[in-house]
PDB file of N, CA and C in Angstrom:
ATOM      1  N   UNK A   1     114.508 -92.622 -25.420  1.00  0.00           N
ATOM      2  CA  UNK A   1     113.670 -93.410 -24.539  1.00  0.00           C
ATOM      3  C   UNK A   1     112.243 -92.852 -24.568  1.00  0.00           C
ATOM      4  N   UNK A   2     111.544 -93.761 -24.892  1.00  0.00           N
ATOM      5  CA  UNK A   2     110.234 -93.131 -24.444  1.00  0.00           C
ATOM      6  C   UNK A   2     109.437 -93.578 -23.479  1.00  0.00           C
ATOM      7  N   UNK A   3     108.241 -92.320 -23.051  1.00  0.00           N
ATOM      8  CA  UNK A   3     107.668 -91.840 -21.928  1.00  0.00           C
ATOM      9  C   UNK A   3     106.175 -91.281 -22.217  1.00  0.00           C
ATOM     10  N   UNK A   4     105.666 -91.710 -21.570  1.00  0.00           N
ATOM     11  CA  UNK A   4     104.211 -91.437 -21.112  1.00  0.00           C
ATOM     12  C   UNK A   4     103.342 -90.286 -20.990  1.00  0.00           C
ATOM     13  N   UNK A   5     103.089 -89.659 -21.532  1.00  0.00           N
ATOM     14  CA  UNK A   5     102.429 -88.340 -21.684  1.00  0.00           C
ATOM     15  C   UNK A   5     101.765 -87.964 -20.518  1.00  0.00           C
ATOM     16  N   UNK A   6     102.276 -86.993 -19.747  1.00  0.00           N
ATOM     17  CA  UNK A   6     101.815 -86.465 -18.651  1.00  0.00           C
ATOM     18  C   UNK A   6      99.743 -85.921 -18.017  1.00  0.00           C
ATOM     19  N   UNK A   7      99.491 -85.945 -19.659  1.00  0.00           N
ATOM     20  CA  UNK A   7      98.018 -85.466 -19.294  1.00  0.00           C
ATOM     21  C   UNK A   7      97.083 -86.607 -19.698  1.00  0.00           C
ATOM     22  N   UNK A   8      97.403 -87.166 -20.307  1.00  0.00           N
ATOM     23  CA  UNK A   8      96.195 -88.431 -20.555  1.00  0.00           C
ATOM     24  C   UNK A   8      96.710 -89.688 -20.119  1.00  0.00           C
ATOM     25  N   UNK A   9      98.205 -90.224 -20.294  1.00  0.00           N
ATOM     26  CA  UNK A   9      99.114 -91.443 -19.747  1.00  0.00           C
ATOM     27  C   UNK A   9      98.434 -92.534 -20.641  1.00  0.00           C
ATOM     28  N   UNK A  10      98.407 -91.799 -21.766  1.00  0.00           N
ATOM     29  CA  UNK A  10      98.191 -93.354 -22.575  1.00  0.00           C
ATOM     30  C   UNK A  10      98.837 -93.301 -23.600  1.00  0.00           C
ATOM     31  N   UNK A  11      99.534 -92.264 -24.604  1.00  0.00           N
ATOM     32  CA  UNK A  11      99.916 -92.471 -25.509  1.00  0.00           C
ATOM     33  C   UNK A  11     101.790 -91.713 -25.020  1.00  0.00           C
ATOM     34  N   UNK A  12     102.618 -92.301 -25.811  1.00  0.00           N
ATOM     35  CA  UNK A  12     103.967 -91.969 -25.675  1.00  0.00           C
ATOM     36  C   UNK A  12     104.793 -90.540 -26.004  1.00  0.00           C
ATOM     37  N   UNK A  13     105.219 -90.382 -25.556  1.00  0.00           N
ATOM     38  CA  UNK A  13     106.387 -89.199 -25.700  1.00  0.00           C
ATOM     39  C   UNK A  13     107.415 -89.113 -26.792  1.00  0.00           C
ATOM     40  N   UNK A  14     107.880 -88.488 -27.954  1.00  0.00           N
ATOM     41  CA  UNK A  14     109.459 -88.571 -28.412  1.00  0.00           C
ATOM     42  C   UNK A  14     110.145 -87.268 -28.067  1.00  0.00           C
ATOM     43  N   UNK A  15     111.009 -87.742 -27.662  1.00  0.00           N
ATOM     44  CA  UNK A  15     111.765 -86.587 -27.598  1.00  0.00           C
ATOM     45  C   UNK A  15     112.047 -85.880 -26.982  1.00  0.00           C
ATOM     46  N   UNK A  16     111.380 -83.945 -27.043  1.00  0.00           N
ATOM     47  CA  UNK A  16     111.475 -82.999 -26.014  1.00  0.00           C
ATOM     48  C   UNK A  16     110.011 -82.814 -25.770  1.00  0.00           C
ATOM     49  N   UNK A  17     109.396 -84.296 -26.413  1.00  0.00           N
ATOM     50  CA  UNK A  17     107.694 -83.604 -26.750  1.00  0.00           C
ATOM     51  C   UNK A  17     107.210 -82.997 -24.885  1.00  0.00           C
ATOM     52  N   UNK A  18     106.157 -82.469 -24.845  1.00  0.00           N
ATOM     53  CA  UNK A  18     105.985 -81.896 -23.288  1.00  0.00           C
ATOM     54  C   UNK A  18     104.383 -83.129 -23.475  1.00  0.00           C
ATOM     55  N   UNK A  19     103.747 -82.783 -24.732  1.00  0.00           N
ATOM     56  CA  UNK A  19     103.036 -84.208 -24.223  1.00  0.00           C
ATOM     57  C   UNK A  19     102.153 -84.654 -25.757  1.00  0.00           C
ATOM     58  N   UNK A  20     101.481 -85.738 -25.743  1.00  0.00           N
ATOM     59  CA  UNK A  20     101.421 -86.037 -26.445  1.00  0.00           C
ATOM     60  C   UNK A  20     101.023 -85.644 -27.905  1.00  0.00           C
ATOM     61  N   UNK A  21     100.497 -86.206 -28.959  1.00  0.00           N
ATOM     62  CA  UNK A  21     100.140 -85.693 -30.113  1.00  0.00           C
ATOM     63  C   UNK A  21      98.505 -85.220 -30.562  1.00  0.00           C
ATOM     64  N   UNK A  22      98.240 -86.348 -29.398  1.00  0.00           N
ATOM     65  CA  UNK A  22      96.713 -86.406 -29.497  1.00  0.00           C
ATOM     66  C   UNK A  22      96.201 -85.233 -28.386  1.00  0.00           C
ATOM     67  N   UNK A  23      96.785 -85.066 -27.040  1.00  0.00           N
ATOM     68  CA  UNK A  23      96.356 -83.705 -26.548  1.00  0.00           C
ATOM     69  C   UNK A  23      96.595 -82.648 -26.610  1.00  0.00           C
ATOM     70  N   UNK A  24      97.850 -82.824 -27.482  1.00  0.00           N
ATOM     71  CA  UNK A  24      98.111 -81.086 -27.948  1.00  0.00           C
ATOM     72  C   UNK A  24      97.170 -80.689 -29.184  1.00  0.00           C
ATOM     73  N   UNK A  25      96.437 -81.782 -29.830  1.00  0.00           N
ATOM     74  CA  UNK A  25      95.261 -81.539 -30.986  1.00  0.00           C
ATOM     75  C   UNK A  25      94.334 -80.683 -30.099  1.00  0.00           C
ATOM     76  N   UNK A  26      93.665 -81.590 -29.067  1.00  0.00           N
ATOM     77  CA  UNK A  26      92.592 -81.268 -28.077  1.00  0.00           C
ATOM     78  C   UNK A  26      92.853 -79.702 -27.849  1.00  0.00           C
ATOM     79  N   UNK A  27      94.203 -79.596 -27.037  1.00  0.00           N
ATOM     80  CA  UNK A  27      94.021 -78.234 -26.649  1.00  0.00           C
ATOM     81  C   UNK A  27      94.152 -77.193 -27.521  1.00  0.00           C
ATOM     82  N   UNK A  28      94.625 -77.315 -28.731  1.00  0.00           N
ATOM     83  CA  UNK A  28      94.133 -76.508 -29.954  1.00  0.00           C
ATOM     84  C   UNK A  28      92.999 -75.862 -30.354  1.00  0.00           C
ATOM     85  N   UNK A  29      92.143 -76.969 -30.049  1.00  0.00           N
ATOM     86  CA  UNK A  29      90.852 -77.446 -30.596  1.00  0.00           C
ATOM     87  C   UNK A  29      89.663 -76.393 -29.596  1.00  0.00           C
ATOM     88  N   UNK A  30      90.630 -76.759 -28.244  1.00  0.00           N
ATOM     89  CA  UNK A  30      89.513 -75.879 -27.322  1.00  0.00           C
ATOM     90  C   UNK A  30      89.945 -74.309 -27.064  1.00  0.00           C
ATOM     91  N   UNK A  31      91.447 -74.009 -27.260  1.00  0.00           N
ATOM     92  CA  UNK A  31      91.588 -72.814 -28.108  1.00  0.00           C
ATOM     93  C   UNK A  31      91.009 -71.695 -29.163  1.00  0.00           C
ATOM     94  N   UNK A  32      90.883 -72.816 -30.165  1.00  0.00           N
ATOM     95  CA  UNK A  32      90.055 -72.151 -31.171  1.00  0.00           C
ATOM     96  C   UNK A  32      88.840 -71.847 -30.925  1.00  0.00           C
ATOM     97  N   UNK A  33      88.315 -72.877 -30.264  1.00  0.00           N
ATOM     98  CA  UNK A  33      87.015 -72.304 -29.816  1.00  0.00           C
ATOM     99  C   UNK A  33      86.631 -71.156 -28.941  1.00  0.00           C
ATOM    100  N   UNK A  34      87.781 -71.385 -27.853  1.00  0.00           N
ATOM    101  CA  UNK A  34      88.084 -70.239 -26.749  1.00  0.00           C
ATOM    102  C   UNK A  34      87.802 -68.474 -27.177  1.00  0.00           C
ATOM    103  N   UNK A  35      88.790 -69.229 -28.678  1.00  0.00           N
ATOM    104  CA  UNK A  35      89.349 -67.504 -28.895  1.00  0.00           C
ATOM    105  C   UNK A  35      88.523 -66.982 -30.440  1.00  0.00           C
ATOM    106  N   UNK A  36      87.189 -67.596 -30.856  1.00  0.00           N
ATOM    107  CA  UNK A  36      86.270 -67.241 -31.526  1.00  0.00           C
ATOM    108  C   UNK A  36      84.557 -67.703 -31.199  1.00  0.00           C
ATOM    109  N   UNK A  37      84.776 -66.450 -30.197  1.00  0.00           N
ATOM    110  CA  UNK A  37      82.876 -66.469 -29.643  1.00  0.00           C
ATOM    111  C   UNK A  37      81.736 -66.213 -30.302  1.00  0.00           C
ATOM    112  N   UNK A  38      82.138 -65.882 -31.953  1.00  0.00           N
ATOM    113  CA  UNK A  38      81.158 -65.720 -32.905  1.00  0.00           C
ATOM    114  C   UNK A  38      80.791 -67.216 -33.445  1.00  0.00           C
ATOM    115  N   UNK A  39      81.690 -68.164 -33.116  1.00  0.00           N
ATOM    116  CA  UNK A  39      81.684 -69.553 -34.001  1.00  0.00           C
ATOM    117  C   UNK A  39      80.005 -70.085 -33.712  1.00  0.00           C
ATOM    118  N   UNK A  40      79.335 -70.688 -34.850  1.00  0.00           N
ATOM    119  CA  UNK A  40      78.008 -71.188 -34.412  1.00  0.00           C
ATOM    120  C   UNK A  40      78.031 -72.469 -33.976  1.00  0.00           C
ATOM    121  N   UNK A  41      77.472 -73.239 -32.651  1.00  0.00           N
ATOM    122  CA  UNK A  41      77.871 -74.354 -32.679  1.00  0.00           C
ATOM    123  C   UNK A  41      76.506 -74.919 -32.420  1.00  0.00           C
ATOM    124  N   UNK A  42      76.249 -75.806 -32.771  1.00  0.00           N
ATOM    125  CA  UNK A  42      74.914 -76.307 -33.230  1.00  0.00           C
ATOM    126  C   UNK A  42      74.434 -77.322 -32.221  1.00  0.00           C
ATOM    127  N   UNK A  43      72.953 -77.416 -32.613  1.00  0.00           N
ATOM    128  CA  UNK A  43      72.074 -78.185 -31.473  1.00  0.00           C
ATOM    129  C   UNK A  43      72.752 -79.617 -31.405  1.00  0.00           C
ATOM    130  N   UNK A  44      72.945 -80.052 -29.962  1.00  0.00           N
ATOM    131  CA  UNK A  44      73.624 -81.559 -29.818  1.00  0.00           C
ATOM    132  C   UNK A  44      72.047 -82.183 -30.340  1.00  0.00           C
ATOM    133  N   UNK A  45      71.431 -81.906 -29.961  1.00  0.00           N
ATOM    134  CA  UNK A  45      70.169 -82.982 -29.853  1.00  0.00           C
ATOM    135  C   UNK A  45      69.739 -83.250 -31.478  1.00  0.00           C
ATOM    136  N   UNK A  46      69.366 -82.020 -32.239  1.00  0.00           N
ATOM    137  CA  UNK A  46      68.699 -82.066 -33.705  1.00  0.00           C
ATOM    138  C   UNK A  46      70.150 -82.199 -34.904  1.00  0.00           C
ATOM    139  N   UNK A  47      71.071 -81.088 -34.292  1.00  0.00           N
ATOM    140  CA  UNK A  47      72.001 -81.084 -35.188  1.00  0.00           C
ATOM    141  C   UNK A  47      71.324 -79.937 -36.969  1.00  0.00           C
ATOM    142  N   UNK A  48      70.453 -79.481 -36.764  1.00  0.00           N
ATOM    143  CA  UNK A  48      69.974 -78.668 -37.680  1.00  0.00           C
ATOM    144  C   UNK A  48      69.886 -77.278 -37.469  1.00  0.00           C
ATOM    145  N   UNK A  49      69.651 -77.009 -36.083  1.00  0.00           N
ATOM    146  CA  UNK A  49      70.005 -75.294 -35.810  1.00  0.00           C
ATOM    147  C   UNK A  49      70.524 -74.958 -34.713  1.00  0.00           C
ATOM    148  N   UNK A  50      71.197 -73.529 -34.967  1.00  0.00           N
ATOM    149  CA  UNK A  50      72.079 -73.289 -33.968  1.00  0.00           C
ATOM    150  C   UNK A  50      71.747 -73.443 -32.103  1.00  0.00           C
ATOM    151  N   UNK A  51      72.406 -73.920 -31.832  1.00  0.00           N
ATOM    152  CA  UNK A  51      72.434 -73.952 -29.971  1.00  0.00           C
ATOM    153  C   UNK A  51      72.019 -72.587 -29.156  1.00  0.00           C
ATOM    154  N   UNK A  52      71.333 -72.429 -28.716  1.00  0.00           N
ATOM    155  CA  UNK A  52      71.569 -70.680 -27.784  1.00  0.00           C
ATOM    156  C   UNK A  52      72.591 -70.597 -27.054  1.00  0.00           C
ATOM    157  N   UNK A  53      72.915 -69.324 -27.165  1.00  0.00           N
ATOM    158  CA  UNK A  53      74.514 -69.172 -26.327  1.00  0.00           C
ATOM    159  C   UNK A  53      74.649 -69.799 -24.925  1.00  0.00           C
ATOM    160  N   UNK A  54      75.595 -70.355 -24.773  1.00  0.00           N
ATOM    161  CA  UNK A  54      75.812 -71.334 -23.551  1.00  0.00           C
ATOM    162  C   UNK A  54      75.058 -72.116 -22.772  1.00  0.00           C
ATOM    163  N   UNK A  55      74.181 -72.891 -24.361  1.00  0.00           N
ATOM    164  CA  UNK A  55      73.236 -74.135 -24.243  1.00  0.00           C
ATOM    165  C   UNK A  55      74.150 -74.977 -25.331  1.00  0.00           C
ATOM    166  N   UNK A  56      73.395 -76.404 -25.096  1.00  0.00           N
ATOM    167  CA  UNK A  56      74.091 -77.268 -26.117  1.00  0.00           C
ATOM    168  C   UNK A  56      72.721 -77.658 -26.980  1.00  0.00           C
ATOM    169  N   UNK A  57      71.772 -76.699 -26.985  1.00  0.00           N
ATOM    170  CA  UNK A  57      70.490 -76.990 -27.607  1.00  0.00           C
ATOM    171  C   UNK A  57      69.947 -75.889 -28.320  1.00  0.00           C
ATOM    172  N   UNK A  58      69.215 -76.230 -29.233  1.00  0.00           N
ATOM    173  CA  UNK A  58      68.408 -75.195 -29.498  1.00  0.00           C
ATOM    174  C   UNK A  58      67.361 -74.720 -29.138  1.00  0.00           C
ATOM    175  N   UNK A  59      66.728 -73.609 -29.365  1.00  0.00           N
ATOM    176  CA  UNK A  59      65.569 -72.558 -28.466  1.00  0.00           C
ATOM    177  C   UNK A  59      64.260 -74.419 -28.354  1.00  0.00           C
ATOM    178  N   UNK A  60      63.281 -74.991 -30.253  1.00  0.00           N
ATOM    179  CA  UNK A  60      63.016 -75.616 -29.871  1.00  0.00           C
ATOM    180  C   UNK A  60      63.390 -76.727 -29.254  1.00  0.00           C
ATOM    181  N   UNK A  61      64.506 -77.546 -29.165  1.00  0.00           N
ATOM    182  CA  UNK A  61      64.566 -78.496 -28.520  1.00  0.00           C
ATOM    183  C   UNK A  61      64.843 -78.697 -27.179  1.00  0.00           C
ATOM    184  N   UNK A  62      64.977 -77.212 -26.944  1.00  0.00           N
ATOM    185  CA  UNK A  62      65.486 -77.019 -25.502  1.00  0.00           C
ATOM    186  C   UNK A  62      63.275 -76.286 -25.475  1.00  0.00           C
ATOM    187  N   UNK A  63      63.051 -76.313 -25.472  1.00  0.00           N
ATOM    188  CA  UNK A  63      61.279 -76.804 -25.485  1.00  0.00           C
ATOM    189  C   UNK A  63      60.633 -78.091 -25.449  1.00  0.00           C
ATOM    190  N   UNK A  64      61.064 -78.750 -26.131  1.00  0.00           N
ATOM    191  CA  UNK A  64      60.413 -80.033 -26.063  1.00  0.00           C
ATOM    192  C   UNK A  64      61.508 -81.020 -25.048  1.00  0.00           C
ATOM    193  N   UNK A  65      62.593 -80.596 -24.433  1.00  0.00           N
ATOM    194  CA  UNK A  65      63.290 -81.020 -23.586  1.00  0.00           C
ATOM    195  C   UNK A  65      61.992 -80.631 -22.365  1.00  0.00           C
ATOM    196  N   UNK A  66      61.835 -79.379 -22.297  1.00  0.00           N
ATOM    197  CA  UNK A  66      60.764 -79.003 -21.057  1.00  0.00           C
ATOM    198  C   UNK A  66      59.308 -79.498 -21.033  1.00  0.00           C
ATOM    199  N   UNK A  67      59.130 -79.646 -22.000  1.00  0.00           N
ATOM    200  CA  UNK A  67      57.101 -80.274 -22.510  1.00  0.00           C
ATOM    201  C   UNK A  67      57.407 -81.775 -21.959  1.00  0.00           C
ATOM    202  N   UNK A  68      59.128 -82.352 -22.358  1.00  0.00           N
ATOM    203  CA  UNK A  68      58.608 -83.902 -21.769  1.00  0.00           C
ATOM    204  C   UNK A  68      58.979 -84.217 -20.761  1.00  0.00           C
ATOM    205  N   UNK A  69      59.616 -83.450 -19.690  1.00  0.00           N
ATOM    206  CA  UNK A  69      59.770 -83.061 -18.526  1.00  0.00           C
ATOM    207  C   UNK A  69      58.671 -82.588 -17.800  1.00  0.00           C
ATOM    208  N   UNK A  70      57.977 -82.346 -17.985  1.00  0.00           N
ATOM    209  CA  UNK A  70      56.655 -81.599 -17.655  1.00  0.00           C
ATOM    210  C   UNK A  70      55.430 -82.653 -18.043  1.00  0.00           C
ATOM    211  N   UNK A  71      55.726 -83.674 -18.968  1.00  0.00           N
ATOM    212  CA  UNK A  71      54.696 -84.656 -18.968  1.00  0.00           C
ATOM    213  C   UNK A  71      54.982 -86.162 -17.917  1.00  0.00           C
ATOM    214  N   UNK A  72      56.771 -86.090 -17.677  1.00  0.00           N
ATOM    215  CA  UNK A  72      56.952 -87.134 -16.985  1.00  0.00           C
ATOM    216  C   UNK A  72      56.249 -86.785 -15.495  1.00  0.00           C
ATOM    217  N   UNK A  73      56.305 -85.315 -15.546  1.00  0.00           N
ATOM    218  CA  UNK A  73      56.289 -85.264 -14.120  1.00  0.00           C
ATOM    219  C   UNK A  73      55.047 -85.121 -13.285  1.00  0.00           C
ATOM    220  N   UNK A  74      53.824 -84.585 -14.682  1.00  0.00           N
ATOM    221  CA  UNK A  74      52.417 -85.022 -14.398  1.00  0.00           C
ATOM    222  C   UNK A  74      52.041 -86.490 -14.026  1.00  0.00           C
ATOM    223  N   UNK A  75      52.777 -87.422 -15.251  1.00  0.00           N
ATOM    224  CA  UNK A  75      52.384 -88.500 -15.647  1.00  0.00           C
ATOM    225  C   UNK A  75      53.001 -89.409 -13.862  1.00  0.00           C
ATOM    226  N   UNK A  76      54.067 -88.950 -13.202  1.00  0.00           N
ATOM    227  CA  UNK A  76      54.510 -89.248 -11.839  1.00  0.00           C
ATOM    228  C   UNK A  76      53.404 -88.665 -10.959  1.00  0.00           C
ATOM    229  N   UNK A  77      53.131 -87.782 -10.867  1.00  0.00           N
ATOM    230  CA  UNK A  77      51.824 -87.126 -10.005  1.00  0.00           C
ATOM    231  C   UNK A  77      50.691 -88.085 -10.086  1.00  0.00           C
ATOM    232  N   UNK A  78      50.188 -87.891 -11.295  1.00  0.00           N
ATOM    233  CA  UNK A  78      49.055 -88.918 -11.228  1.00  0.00           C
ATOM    234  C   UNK A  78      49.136 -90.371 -10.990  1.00  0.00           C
ATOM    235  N   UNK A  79      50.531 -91.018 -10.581  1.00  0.00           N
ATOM    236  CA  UNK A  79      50.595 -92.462 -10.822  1.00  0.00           C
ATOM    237  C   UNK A  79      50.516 -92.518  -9.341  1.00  0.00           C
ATOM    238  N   UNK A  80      51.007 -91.243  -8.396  1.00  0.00           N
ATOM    239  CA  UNK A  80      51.308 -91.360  -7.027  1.00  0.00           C
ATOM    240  C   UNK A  80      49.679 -90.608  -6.428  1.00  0.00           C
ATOM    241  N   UNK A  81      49.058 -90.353  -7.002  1.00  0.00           N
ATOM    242  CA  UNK A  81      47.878 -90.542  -6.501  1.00  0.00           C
ATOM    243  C   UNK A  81      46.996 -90.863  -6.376  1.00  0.00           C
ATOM    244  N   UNK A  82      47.006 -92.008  -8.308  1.00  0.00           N
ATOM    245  CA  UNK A  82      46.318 -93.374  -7.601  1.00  0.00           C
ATOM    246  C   UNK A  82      46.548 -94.000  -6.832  1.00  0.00           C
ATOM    247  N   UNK A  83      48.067 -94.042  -6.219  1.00  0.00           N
ATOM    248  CA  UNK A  83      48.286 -95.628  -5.349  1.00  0.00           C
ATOM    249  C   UNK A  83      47.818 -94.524  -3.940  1.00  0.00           C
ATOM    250  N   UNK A  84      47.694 -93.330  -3.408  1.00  0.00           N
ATOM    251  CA  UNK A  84      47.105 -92.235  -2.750  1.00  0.00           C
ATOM    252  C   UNK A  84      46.036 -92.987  -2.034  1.00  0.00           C
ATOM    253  N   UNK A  85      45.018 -93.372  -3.784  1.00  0.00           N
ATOM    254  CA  UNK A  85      43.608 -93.457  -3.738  1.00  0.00           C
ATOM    255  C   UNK A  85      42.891 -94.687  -3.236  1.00  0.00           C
ATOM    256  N   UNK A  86      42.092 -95.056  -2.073  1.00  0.00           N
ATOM    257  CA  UNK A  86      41.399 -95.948  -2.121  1.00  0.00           C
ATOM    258  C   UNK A  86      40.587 -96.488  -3.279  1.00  0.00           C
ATOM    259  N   UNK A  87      40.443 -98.251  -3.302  1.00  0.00           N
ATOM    260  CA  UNK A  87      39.907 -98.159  -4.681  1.00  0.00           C
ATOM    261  C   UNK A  87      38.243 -98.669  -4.241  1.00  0.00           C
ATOM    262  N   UNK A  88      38.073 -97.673  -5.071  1.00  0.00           N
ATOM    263  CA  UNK A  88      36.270 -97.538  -4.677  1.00  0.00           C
ATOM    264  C   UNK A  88      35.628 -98.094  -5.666  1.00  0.00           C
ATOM    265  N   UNK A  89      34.836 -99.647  -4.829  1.00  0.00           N
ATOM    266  CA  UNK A  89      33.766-100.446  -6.126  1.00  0.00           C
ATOM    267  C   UNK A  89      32.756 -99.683  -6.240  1.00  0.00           C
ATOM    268  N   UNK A  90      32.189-100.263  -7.228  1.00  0.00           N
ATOM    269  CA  UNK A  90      30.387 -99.816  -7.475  1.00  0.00           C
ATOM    270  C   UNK A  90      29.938-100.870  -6.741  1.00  0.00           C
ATOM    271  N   UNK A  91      28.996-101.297  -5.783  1.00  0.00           N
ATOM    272  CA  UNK A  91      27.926-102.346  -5.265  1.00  0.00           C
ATOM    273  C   UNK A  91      26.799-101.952  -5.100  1.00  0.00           C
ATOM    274  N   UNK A  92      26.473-100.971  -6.385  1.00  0.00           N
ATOM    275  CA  UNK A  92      25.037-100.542  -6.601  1.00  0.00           C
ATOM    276  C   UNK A  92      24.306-102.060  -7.438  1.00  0.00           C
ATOM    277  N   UNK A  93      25.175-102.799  -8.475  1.00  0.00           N
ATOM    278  CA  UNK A  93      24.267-103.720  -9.144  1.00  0.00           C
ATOM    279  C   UNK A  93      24.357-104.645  -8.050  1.00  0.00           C
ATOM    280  N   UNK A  94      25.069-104.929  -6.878  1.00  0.00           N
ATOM    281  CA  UNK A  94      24.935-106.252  -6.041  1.00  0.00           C
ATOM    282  C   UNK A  94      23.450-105.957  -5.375  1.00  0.00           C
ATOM    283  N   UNK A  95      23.402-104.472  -5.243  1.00  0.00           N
ATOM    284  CA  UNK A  95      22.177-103.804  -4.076  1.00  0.00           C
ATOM    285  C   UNK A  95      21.030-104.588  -4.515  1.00  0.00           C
ATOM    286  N   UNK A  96      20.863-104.403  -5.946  1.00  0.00           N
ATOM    287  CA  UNK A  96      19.944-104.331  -6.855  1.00  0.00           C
ATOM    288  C   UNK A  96      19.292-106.095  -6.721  1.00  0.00           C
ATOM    289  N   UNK A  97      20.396-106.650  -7.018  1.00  0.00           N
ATOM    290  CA  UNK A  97      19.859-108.151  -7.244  1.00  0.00           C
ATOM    291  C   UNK A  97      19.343-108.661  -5.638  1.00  0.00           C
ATOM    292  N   UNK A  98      20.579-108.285  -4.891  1.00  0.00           N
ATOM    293  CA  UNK A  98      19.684-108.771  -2.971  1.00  0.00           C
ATOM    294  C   UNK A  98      18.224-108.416  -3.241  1.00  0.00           C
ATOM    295  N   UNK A  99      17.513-107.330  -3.583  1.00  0.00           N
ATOM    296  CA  UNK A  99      16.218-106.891  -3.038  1.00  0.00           C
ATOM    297  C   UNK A  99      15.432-107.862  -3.847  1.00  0.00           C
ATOM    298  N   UNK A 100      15.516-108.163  -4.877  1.00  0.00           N
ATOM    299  CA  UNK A 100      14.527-109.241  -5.808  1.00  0.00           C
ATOM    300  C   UNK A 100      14.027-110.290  -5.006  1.00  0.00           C
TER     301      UNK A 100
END
């Protein structure tokens, strides 16, 4: 009879299995990783150089993660202090033409 795999409930059971085929891969998977802290695992973002230890980035991209963080947040400053700002005309050329 089969049965439902206790940790994900989507794929089936045979047998004496304890659970399925596809999460006993997974927990292998995070095993191996577990149990070799030399492994290099590389930048999610570039995919060209290694990640810093217990980042998912590398040194630069975990930089330019901060430069455009740091420009959104100017670029928010200054948007909230034009609307801050009264908006101030020039009515120096109106001055000009009244006196004629």
């Amino acid at each position: 009879m089969l049965r439902k795999c206790p940790k994900c409930e989507l794929n089936y059971l045979r047998g004496n299995e304890t659970i399925c085929r596809v999460c006993a891969a997974e927990l292998d998977r995070k095993r191996k990783k577990e149990s070799d802290p030399d492994e290099i695992i590389m930048c999610s973002e570039c995919g060209e150089r290694p990640a810093l230890r217990g980042k998912d980035l590398c040194e630069e991209c975990l930089r330019e993660q901060k430069r455009q963080a740091d420009l959104e947040m100017h670029a928010d400053k200054v948007r909230s202090d034009e609307a801050d700002d009264p908006i101030e005309e020039d009515f120096s050329e109106e001055d000009d033409d009244s006196e004629e």
